[in-house]
Protein backbone atom coordinates (compact mmCIF):
# COMPACT_ATOMS: atom_id res chain seq x y z
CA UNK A 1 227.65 81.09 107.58
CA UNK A 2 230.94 83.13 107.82
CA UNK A 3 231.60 85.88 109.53
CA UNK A 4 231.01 89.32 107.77
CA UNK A 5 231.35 92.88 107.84
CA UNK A 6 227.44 94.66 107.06
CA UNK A 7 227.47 98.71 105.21
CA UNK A 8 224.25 100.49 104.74
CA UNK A 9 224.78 102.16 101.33
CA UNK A 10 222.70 105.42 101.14
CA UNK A 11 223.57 106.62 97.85
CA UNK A 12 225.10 105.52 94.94
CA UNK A 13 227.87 107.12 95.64
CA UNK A 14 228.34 105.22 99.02
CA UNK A 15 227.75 102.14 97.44
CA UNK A 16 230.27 102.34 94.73
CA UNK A 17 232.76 103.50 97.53
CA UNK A 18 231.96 100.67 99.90
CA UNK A 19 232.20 97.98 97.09
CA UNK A 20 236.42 98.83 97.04
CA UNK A 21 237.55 95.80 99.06
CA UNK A 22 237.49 92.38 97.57
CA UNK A 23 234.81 90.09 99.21
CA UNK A 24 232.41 92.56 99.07
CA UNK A 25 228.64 91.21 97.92
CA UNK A 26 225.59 93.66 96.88
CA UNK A 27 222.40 92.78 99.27
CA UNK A 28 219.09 93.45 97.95
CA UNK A 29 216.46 91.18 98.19
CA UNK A 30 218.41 88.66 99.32
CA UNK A 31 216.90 86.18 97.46
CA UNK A 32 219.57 83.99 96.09
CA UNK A 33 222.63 85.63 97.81
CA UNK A 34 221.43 84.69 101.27
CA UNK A 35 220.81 80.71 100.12
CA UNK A 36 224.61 80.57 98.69
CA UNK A 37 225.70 81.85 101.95
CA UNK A 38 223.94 79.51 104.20
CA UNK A 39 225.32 77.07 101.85
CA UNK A 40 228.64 78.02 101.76
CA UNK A 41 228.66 78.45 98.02
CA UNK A 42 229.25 82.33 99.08
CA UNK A 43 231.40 83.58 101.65
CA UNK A 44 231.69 87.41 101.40
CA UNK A 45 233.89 89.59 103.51
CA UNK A 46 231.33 92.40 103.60
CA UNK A 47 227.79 92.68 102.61
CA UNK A 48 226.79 96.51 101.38
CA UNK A 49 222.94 96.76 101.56
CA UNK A 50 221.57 99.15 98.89
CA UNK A 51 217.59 98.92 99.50
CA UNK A 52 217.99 102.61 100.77
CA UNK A 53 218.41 103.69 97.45
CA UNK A 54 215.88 105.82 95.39
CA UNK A 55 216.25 103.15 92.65
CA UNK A 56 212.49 101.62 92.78
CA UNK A 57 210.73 103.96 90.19
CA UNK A 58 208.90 102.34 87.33
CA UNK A 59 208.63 105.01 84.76
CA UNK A 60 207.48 105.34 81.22
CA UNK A 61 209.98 107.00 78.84
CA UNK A 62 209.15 109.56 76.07
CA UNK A 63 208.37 107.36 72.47
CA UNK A 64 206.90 104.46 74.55
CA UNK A 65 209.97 102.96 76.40
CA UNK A 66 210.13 101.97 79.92
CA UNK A 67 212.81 102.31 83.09
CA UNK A 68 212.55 99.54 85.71
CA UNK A 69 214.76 100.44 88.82
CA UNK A 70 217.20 98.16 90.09
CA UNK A 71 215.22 97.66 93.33
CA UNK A 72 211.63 97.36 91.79
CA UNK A 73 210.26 94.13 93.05
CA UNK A 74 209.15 91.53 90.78
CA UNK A 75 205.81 92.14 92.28
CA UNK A 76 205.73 95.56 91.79
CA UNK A 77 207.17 95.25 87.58
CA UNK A 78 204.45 92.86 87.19
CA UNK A 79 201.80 94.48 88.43
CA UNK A 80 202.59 97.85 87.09
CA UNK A 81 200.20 99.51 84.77
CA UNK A 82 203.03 100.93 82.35
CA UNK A 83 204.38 97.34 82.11
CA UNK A 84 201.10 95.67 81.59
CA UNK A 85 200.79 98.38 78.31
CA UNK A 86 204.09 98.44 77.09
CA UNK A 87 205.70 95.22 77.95
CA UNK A 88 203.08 92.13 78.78
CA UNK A 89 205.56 89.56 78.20
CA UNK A 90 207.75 90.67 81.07
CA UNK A 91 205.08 90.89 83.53
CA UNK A 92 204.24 87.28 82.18
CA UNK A 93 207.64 85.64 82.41
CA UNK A 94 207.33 87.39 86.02
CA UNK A 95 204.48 85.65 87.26
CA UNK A 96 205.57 82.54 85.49
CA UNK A 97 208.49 81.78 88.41
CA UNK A 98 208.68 81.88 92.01
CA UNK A 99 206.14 82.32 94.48
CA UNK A 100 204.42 85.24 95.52
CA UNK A 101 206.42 85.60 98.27
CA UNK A 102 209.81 85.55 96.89
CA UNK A 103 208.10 88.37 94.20
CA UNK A 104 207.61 90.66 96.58
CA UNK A 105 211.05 90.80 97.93
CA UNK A 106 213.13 89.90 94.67
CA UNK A 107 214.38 92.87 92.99
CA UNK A 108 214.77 93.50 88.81
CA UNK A 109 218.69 93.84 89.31
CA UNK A 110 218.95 90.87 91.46
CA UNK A 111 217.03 88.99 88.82
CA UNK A 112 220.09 89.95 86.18
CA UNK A 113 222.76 88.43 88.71
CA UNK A 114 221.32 85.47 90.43
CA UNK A 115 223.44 82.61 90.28
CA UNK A 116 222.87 79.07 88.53
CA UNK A 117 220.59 76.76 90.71
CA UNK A 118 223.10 73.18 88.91
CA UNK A 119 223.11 71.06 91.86
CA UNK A 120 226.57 70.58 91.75
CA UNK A 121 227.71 74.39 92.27
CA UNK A 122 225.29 75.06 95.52
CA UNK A 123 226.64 71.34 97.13
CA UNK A 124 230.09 72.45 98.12
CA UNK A 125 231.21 68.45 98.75
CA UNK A 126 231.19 68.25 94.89
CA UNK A 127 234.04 69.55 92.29
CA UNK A 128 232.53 73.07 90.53
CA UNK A 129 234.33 74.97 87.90
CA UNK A 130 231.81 77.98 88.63
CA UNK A 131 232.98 77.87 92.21
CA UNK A 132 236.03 76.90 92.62
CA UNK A 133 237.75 77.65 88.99
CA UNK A 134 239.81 74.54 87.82
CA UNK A 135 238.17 71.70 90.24
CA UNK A 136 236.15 70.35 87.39
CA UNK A 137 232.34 70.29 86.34
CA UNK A 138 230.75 67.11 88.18
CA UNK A 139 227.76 67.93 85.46
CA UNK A 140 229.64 66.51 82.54
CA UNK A 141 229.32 62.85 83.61
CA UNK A 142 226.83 62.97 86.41
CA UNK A 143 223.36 64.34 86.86
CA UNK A 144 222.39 66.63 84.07
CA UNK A 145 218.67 66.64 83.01
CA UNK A 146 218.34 70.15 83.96
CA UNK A 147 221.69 70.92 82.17
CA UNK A 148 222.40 73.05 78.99
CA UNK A 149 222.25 72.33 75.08
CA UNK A 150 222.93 75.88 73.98
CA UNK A 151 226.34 77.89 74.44
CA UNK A 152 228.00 75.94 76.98
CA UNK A 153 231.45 74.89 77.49
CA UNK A 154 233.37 71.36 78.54
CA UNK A 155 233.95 73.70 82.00
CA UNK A 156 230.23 74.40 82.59
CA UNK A 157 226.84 73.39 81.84
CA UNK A 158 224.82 75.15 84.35
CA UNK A 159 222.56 77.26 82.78
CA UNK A 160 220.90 80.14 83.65
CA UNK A 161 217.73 80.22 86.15
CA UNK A 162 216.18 83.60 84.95
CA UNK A 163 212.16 83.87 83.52
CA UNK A 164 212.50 87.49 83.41
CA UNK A 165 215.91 87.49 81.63
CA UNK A 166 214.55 85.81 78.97
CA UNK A 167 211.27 88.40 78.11
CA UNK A 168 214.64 91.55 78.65
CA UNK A 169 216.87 89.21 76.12
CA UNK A 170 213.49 89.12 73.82
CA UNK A 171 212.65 92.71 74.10
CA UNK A 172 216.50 94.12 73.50
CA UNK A 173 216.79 95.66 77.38
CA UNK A 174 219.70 98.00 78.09
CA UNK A 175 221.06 97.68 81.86
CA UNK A 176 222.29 101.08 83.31
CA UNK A 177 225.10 100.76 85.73
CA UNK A 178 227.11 103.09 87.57
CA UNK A 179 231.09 102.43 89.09
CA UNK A 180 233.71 104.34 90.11
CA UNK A 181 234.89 104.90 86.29
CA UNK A 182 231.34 106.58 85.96
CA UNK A 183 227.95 105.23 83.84
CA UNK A 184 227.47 103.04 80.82
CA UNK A 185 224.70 101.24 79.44
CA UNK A 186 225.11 97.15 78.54
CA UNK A 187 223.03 95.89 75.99
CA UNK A 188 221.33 93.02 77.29
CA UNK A 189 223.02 90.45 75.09
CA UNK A 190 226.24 91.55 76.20
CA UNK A 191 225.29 91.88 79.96
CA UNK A 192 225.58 87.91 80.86
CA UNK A 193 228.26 85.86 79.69
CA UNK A 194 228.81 82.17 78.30
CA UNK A 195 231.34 79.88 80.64
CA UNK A 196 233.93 79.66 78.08
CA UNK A 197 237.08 78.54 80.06
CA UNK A 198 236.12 81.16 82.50
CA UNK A 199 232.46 79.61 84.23
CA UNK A 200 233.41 81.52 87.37
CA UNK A 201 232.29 84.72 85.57
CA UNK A 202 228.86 85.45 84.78
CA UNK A 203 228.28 88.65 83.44
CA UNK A 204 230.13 91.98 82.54
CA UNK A 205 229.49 93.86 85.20
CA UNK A 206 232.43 95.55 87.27
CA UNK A 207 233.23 94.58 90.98
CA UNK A 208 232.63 97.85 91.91
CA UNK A 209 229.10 98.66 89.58
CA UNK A 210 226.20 98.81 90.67
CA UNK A 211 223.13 98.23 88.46
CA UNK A 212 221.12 101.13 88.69
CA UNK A 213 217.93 100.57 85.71
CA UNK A 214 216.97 98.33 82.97
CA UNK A 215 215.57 99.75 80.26
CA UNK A 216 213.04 98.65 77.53
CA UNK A 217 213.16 100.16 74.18
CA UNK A 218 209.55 101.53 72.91
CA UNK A 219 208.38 98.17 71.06
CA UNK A 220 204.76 97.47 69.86
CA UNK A 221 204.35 93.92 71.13
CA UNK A 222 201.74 94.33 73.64
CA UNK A 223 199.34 92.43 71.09
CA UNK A 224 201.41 89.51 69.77
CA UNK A 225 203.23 88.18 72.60
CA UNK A 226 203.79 84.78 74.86
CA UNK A 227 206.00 82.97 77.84
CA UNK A 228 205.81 79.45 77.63
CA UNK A 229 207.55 78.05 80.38
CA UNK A 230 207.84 73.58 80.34
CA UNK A 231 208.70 72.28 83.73
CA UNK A 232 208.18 69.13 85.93
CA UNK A 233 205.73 70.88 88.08
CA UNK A 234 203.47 73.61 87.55
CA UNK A 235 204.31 75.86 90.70
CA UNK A 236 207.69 76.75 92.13
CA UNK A 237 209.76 75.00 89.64
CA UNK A 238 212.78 75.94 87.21
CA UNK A 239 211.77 76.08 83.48
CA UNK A 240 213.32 72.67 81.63
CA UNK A 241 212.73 74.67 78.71
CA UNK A 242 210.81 78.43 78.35
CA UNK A 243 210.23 80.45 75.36
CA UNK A 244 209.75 84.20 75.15
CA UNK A 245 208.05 85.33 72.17
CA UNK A 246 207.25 88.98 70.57
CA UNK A 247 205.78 89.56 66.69
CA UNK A 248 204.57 92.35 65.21
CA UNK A 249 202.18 91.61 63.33
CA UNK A 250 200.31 93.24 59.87
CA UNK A 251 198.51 93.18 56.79
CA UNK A 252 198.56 89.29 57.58
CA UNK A 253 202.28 88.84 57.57
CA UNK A 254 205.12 89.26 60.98
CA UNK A 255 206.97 92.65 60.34
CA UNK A 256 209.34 92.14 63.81
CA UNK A 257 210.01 89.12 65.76
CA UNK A 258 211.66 88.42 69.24
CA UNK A 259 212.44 84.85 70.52
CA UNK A 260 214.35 84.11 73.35
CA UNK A 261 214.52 80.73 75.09
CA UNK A 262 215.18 80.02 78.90
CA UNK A 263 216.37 76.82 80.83
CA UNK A 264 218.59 75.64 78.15
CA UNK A 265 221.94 77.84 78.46
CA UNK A 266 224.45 79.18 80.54
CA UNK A 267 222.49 83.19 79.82
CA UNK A 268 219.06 83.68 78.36
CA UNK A 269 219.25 82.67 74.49
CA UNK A 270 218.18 84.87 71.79
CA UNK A 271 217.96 83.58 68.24
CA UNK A 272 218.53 85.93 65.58
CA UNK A 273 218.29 83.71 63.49
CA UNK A 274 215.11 82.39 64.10
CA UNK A 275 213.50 86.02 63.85
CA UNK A 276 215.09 86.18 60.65
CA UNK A 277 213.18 83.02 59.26
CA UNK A 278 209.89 84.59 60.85
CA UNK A 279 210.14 88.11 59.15
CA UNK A 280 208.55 88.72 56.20
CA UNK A 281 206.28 85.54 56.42
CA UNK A 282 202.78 84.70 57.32
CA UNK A 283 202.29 83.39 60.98
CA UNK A 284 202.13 79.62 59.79
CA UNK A 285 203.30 76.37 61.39
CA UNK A 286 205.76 75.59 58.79
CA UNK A 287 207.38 78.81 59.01
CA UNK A 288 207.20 78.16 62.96
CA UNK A 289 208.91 74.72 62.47
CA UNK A 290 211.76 76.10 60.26
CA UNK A 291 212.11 78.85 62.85
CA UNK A 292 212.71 76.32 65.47
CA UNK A 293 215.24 73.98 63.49
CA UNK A 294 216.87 77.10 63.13
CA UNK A 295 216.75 78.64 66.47
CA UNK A 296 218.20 75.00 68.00
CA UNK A 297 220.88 74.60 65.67
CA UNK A 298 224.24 73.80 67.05
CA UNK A 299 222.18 71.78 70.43
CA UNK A 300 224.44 69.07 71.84
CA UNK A 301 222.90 66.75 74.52
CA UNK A 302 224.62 65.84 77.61
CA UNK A 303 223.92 61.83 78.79
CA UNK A 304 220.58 63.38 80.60
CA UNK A 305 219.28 65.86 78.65
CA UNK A 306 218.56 64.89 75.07
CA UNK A 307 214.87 65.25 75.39
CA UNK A 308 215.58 68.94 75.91
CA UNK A 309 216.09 69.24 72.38
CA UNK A 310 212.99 68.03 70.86
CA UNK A 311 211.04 69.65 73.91
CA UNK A 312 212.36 73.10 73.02
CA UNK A 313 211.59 72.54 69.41
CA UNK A 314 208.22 71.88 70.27
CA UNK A 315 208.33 74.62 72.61
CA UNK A 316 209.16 77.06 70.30
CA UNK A 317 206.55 75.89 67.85
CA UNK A 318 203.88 76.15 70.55
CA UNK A 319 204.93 79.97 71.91
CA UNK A 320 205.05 80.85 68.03
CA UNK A 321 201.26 79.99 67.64
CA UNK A 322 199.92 81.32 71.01
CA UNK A 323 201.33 84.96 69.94
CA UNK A 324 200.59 84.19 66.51
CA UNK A 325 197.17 84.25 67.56
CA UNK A 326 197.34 86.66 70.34
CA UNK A 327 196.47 83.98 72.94
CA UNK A 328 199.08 84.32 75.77
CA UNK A 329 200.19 81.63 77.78
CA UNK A 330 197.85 82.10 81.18
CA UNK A 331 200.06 82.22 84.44
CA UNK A 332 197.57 81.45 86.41
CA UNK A 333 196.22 78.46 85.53
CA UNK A 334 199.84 77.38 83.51
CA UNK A 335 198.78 74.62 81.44
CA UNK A 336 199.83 75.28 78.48
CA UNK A 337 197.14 76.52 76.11
């Protein structure tokens, strides 16, 4: 590990100010930032810590809506009673990843900028366009089963690691961040970013921002809801494919629908146009199947990864019927229902 310089922020204000020099790296939880350092995928200058900060507070918002602070553990967002009433599906995409451990020192923010597990960018021996820019993407042509099928480029096909990102893509989260040109609000779509011909960069945030809140507009989805997460084991392990689902359901037809998907692109994929199939209809399978076509059009398969397609069809399918019929995807036993 290299050699760094350590700052204690204790207030927003010092943060932003001790962010200035390049090579600086936000510590939270540490979760992911210490691995790529001890890897050598990171090599920061100066480390600014910011769990000081009064940014824990889980509150509920007038009309419904919730404020997650940027240092509110996993554990704590998931077990919170405000969460469990307002917004189920994030506390379930919560408990779906990790371990218990890592949960109670993971933060909400660090969840938004944690880095792509791809083999290829955390073993520094390889060629990495999201490490070193212009070295290549050893993914392309080598080991890719965990690879993307959605929205990626020929300079990246990591995709991203996230089960919480997917529920805030679902639910249309706002992040709140703060720099030195002041405070803005990022819709959650716009908040992570596709490789494009620049993999390096991940999301929109500023070098010197900090994220301060996520937000979680007052839905009614507490009923009709699901994360379905497909992996190769059923503790501990990165979704192949996960689904995050939302309907609002009556008089026997879906009024809203949310669908995101997980584990199969470079950000957490939201399909408009899948919700669009699924308004207006009864909660049926075909409508579910046409929603899925829809939802995985444009998928191209790397040499490793075709399966992914038909699994995430299926996947979709699946999530659609469990919220359909109010029958959430248990995290505790995870097989799927």
């Amino acid at each position: 590990m290299n050699r760094f310089e350590y700052v204690r922020a204790y207030s927003v204000e010092d943060a932003i100010e001790a962010l200035r020099p390049p090579g600086t790296k936000v510590l939270a939880g540490g979760t992911n930032l210490v691995d790529l350092m001890k890897y050598g995928v990171t090599r920061p200058s100066r480390l600014v810590d910011i769990n000081r900060l009064p940014l824990t507070a889980i509150e509920e918002l007038p009309g419904g809506g919730l404020r997650l602070g940027a240092l509110s553990t996993n554990a704590d967002v998931a077990y919170a009673p405000p969460v469990a009433v307002h917004a189920p599906l994030v506390a379930s995409a919560i408990l779906s990843g990790a371990s218990a451990q890592l949960r109670n020192a993971a933060t909400t923010a660090g969840n938004l900028l944690q880095r792509t597990r791809c083999m290829y960018f955390y073993d520094t021996s390889t060629p990495c366009n999201k490490r070193n820019p212009d070295t290549g993407c050893s993914a392309l042509h080598g080991i890719n089963r965990m690879h993307a099928i959605l929205g990626a480029s020929d300079q990246c096909v990591a995709v991203h690691p996230s089960d919480m990102c997917v529920a805030f893509a679902a639910l249309d989260a706002r992040v709140n961040v703060v720099g030195a040109a002041g405070a803005r609000a990022i819709a959650f779509r716009d908040f992570h970013r596709l490789p494009g011909d620049t993999p390096d960069v991940d999301t929109t945030l500023q070098p010197d921002e900090v994220v301060t809140s996520v937000e979680l507009p007052p839905w009614r989805f507490a009923a009709h809801y699901t994360y379905l997460k497909v992996r190769d084991r059923l503790s501990y392990a990165f979704a192949l494919v996960s689904v995050a689902v939302a309907l609002e359901v009556r008089d026997g037809r879906v009024a809203t629908a949310r669908l995101a998907l997980g584990g199969v692109a470079p950000k957490p994929w939201r399909s408009a146009g899948a919700e669009a199939v699924l308004a207006g209809e009864a909660p049926q399978r075909a409508t579910f199947e046409r929603a899925a076509d829809v939802a995985l059009e444009g998928a191209t398969a790397l040499s490793g990864n075709r399966f992914k397609i038909e699994l995430a069809r299926r996947t979709v399918v699946r999530a659609l019927e469990q919220a359909a019929a109010a029958a959430p995807q248990s995290q505790s036993s995870k097989r799927v229902n």
